[in-house]
C-alpha atoms as a PDB file:
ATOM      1  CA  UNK A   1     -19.841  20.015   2.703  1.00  0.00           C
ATOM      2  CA  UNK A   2     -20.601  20.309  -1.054  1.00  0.00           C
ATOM      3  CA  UNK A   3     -22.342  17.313  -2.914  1.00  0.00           C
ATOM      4  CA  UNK A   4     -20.062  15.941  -5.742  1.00  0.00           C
ATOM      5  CA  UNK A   5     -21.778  15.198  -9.074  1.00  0.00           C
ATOM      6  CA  UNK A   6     -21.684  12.469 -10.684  1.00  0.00           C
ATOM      7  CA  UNK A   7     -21.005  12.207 -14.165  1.00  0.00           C
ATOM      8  CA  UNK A   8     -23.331   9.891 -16.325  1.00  0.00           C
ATOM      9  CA  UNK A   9     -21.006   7.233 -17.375  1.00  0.00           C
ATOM     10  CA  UNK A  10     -21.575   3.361 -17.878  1.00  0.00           C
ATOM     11  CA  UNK A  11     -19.439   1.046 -18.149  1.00  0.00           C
ATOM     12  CA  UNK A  12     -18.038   1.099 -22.015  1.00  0.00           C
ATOM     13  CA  UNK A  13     -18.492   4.832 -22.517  1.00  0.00           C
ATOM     14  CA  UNK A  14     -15.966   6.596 -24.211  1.00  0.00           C
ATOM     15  CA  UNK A  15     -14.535   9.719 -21.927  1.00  0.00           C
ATOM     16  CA  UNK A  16     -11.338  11.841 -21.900  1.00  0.00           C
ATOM     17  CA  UNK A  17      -9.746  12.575 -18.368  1.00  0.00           C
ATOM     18  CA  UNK A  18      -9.940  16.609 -17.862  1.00  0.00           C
ATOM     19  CA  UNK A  19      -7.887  17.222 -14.638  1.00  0.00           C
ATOM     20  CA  UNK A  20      -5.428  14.964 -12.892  1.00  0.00           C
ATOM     21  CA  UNK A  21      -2.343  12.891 -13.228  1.00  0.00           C
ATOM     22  CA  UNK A  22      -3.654  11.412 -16.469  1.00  0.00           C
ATOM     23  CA  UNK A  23      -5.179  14.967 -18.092  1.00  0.00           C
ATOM     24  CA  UNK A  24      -5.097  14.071 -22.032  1.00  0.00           C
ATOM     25  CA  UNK A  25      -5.564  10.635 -21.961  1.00  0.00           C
ATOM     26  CA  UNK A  26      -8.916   9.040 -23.023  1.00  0.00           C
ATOM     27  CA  UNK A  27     -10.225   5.161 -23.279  1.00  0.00           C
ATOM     28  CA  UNK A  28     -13.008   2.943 -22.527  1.00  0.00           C
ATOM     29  CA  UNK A  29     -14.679   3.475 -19.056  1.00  0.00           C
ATOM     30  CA  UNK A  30     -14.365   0.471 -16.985  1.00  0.00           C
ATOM     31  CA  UNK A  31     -15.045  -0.850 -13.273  1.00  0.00           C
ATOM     32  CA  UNK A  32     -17.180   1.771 -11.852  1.00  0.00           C
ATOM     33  CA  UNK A  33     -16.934   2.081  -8.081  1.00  0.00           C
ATOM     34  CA  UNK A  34     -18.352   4.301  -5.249  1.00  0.00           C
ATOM     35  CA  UNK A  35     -15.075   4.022  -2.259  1.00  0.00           C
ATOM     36  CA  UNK A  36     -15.700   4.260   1.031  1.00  0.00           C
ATOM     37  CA  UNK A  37     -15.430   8.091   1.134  1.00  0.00           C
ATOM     38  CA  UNK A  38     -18.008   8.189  -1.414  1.00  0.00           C
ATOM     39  CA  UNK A  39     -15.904   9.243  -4.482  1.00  0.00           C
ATOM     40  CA  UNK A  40     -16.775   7.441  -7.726  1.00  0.00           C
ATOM     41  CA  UNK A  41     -13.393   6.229  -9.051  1.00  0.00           C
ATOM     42  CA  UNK A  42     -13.218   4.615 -12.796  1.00  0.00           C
ATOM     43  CA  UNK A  43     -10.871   2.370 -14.596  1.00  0.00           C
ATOM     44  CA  UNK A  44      -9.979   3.625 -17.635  1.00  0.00           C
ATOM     45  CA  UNK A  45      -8.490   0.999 -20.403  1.00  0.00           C
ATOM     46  CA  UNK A  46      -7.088   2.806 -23.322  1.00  0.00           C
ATOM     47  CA  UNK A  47      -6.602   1.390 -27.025  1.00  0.00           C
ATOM     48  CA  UNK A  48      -3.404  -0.014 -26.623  1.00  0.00           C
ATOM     49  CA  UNK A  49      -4.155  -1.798 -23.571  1.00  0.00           C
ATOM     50  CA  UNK A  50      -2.798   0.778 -20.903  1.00  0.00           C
ATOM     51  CA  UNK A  51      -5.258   0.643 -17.530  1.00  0.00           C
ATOM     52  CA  UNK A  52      -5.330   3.235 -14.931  1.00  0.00           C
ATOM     53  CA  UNK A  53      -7.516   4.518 -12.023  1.00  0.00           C
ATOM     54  CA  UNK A  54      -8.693   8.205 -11.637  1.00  0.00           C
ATOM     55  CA  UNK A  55     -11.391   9.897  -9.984  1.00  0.00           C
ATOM     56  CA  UNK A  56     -14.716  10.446 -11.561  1.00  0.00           C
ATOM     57  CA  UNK A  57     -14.689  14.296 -11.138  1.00  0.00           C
ATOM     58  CA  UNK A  58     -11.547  14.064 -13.431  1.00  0.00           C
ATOM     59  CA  UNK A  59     -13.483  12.299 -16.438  1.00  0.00           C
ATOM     60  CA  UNK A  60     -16.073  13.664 -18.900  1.00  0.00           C
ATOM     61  CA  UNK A  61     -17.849  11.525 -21.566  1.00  0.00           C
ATOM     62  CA  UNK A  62     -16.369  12.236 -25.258  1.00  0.00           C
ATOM     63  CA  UNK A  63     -18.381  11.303 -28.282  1.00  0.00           C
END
């Protein structure tokens, strides 16, 4: 079984999703949360508003 990093994001970073349903999109980094299985899933809230969930492997920080 292969360890899964996790990326260094806080809550109000900036980061653009990479792979995924929501490749291409980008927001603020919200609601940070470990699951059950142990994959980090992240809230991401995006300047007009718009929320939705992906996967932290998904997500890299922008500048």
């Amino acid at each position: 079984m292969s360890q899964e990093k996790i990326p260094a994001l806080k809550d109000g970073d900036r980061c653009e999703v990479i792979a995924g349903t929501h490749m291409g999109k980008s927001g603020i980094a919200r609601d940070l949360n470990i699951s059950k299985t142990g994959h980090l899933t992240i809230t991401i809230v995006q300047k007009d508003g718009e929320r939705f969930k992906t996967l932290g492997r998904n997500v890299v920080r922008s500048r």
